[in-house]
Protein backbone atom coordinates (compact mmCIF):
# COMPACT_ATOMS: atom_id res chain seq x y z
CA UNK A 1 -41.66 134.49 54.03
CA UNK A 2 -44.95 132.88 54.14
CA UNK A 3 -48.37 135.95 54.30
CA UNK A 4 -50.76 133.07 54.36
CA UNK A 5 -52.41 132.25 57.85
CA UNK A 6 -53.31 133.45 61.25
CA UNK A 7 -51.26 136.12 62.82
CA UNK A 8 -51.85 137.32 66.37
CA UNK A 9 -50.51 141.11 68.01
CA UNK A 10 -49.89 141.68 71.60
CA UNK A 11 -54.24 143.27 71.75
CA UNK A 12 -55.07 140.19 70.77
CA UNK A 13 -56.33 141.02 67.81
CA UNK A 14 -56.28 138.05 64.88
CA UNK A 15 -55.70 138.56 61.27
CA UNK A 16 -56.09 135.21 58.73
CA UNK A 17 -54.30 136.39 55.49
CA UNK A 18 -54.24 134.46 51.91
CA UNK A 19 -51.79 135.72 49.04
CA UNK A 20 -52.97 135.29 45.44
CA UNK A 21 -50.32 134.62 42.96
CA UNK A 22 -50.43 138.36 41.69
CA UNK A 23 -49.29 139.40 44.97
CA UNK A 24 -53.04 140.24 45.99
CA UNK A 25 -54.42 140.17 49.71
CA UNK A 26 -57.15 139.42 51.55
CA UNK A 27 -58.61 138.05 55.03
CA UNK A 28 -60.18 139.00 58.10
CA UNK A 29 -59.22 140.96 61.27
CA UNK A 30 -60.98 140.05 64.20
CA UNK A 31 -61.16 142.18 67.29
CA UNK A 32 -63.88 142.48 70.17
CA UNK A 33 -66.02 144.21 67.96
CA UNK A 34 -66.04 141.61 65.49
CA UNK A 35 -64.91 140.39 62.24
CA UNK A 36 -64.08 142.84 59.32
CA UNK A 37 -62.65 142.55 56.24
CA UNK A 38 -59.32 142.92 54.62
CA UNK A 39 -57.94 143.63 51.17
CA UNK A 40 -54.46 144.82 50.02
CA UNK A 41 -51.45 143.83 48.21
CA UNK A 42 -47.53 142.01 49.03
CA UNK A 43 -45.05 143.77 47.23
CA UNK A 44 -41.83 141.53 45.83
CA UNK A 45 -39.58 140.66 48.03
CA UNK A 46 -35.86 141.51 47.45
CA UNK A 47 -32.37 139.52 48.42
CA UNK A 48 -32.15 140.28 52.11
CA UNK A 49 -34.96 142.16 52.85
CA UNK A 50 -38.28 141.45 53.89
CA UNK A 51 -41.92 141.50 52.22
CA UNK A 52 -43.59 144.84 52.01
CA UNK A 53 -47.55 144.74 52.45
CA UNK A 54 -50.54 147.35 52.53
CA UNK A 55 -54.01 146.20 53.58
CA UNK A 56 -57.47 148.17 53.79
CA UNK A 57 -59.78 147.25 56.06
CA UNK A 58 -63.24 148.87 56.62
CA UNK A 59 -64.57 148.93 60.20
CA UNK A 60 -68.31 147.23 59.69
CA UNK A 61 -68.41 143.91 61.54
CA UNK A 62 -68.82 140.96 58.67
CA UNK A 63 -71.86 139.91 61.03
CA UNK A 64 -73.74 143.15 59.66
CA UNK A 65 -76.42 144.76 62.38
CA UNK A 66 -77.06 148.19 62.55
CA UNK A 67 -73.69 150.56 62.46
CA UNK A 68 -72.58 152.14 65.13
CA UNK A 69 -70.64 155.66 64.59
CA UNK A 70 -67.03 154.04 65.26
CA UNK A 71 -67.92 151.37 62.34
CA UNK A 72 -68.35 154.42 59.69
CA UNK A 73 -64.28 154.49 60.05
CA UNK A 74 -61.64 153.05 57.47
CA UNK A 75 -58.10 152.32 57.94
CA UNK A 76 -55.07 151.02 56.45
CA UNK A 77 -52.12 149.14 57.57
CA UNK A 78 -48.60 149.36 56.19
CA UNK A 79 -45.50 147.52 56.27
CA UNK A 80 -43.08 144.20 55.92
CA UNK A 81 -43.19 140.37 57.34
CA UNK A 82 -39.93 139.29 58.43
CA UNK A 83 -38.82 136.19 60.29
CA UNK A 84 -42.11 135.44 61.43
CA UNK A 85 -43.44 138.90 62.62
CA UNK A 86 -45.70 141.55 60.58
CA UNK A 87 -44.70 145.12 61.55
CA UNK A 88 -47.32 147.55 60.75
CA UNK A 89 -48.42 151.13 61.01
CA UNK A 90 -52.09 151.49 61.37
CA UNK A 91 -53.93 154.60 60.59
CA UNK A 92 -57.14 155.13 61.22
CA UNK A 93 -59.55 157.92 59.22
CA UNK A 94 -62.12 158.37 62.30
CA UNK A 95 -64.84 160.50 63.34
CA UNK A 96 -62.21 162.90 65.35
CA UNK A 97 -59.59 163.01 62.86
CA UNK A 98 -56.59 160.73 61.66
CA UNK A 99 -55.06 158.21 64.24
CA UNK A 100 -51.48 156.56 63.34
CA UNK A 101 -50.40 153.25 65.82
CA UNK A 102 -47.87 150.99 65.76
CA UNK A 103 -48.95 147.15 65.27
CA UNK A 104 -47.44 143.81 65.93
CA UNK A 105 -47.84 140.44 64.94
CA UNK A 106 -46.83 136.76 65.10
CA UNK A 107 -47.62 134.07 62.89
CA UNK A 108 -49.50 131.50 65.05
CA UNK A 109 -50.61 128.90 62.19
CA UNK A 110 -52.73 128.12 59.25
CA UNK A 111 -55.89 129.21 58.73
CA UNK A 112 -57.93 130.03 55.71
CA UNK A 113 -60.20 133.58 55.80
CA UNK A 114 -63.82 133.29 56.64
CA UNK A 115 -65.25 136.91 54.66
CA UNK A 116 -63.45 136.79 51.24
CA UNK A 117 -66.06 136.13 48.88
CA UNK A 118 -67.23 139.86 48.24
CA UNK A 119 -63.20 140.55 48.07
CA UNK A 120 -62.43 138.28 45.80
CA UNK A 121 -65.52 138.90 43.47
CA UNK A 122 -64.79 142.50 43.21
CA UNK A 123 -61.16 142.00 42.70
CA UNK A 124 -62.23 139.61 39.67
CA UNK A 125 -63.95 142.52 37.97
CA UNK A 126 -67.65 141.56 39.18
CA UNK A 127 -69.42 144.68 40.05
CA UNK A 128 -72.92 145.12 42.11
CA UNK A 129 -74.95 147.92 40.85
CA UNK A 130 -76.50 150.45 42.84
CA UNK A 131 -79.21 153.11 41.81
CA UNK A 132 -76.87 156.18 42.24
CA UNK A 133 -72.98 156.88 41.19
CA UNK A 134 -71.48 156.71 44.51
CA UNK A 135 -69.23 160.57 44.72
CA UNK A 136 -66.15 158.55 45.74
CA UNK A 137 -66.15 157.02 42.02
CA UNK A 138 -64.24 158.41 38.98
CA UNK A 139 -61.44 160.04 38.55
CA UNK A 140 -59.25 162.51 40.33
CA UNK A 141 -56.55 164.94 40.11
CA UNK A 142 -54.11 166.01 42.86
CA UNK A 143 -54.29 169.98 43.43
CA UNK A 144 -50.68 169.67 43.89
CA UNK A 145 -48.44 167.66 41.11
CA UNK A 146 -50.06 165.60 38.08
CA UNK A 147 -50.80 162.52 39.88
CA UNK A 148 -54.39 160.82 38.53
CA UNK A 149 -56.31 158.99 40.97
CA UNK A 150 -59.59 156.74 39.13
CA UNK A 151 -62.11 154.74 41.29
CA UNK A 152 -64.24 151.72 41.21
CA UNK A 153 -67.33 150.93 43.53
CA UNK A 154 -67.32 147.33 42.72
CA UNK A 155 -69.53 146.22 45.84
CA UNK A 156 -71.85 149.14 47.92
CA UNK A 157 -72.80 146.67 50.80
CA UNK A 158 -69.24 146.04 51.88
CA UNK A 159 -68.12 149.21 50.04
CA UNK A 160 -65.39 147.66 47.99
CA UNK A 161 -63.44 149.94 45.53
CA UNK A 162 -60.97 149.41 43.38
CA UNK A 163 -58.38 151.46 41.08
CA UNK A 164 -55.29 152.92 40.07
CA UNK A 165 -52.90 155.73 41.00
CA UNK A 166 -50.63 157.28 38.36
CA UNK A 167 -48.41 159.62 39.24
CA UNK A 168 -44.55 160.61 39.17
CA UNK A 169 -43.43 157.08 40.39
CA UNK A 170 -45.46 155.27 37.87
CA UNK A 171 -48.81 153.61 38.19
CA UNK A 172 -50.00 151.31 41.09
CA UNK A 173 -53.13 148.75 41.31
CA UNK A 174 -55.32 149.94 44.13
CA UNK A 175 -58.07 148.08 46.43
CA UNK A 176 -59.90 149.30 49.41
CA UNK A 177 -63.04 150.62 51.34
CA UNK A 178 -64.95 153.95 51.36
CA UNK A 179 -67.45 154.42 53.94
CA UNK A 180 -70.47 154.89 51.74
CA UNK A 181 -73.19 155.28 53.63
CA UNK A 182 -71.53 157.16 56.09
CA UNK A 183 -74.65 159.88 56.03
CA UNK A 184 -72.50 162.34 57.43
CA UNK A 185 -70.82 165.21 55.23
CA UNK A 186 -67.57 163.42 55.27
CA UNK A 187 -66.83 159.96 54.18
CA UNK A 188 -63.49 157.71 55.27
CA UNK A 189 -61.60 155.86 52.36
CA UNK A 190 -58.48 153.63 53.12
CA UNK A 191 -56.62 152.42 50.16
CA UNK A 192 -54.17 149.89 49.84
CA UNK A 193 -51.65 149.80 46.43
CA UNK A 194 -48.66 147.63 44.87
CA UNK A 195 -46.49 149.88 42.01
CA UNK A 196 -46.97 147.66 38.81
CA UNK A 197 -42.89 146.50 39.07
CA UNK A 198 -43.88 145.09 42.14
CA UNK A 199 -41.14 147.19 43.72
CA UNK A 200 -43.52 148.89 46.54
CA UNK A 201 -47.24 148.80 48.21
CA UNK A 202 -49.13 152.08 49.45
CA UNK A 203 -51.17 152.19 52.36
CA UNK A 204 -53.24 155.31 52.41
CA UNK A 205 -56.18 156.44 54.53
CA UNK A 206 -58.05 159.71 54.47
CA UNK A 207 -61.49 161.42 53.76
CA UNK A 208 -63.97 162.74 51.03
CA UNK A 209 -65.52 166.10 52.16
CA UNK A 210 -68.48 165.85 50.20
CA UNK A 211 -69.50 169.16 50.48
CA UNK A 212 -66.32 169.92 49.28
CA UNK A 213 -65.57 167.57 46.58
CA UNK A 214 -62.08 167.39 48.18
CA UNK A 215 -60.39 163.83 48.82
CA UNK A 216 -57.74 164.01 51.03
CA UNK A 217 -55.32 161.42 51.55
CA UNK A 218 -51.81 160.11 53.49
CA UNK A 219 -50.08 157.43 54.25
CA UNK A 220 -46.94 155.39 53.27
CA UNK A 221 -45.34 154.21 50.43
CA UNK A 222 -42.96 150.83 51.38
CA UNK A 223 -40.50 149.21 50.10
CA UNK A 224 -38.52 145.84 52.41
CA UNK A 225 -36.01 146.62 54.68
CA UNK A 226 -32.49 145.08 54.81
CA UNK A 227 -28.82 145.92 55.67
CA UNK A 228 -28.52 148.54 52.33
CA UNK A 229 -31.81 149.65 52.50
CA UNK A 230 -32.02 151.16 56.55
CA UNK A 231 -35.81 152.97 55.73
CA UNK A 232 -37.98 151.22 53.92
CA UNK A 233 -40.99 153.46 54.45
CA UNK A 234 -41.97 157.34 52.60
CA UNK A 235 -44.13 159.39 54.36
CA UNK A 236 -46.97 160.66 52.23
CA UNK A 237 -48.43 163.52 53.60
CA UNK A 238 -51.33 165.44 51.95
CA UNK A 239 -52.18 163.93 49.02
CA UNK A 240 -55.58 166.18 47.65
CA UNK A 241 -57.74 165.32 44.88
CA UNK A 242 -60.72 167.11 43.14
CA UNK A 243 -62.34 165.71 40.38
CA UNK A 244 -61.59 165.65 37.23
């Protein structure tokens, strides 16, 4: 199944896609409030089934200008390419509260993304400075079970982070965007993940309450579907973090 490429749902919306060999994501997703950027993960795809993916996205056009308050949200997508199609579930960490939709999209041809640089820089380990710790970096621990969450501001202007999730299914890679400079008391994160085997992505989306110093996060873990494997997606509800 080939990620790579322009893809096209029934809103119109457009995302370009390019796969790295370690399974890493990125692109745009253009709408009619402009370009934004993408970063995720493919899982491996097994006999029969079809390819599992996870992508961040934070809403601030590429173009920049000043933000308006439905561009201070984050969201994730989650789910599997199969014979052509991307079927995703997009959830939304927004001013009002958590949105969940169903998305669909059709390859329509090549195309290479246009807003990749600052994705691909961070994902290579380059980090831009800023004069303050950002609260959404370090580590975490989930009030509930042992899982260990650590994060990475790698770039403040697009708000690039990047990490890793341990917890009772192993460890997973993680890439995403917090809303930074939200300048409100709570701040969206979406996250996207791929388990170390390969074996699954997460797609998670949620919010730091910085008065708080709660992060609270849900989503889905996914794994392809195919004829012995009916549901190939995990709820994960609830997932709180204080830190460590």
């Amino acid at each position: 199944m080939q990620l790579g490429g322009a893809w096209q749902d029934e809103q119109d919306a457009q995302m370009v896609l390019a796969l790295e060999p370690d399974g890493f994501l990125h692109g745009d997703f253009r709408a009619a409030a402009g370009l934004r950027r993408l970063a995720g993960y493919a899982g491996r795809a097994e006999d029969g089934c079809g390819v599992p993916l996870a992508l961040a996205m934070s809403w601030r056009p590429v173009e920049g200008g000043p933000a308006t308050p439905e561009q201070h949200w984050a969201s994730c997508f989650g789910g599997e390419a199969a014979g052509g199609r991307l079927a995703l579930l997009h959830q939304i960490s927004a001013t009002a509260g958590l949105h969940l939709e169903s998305r669909r999209f059709r390859r329509i041809g090549a195309a290479l993304p246009e807003s990749s640089g600052p994705v691909l820089a961070a994902q290579a380990g380059a980090t831009l400075r800023r004069a303050a710790a950002d609260p959404v970096e370090g580590t975490w621990r989930a009030l509930e079970g042992a899982s260990v969450l650590t994060l990475q501001l790698r770039d403040p202007h697009a708000g690039l982070v990047f990490g890793s999730l341990a917890d009772r299914e192993g460890e997973a890679l993680l890439c995403g965007f917090a809303d930074i400079d939200a300048g409100a008391a709570q701040q969206s994160v979406a996250l996207a993940g791929r388990r170390t085997d390969g074996t699954a992505v997460l797609a998670l989306a949620g919010r730091l309450d910085l008065e708080r110093g709660l992060l609270t996060l849900g989503g889905l873990a996914i794994r392809g579907t195919g004829a012995g494997r009916p549901y190939g997606q995990t709820l994960i509800e609830g997932l709180r973090f204080q830190p460590a």
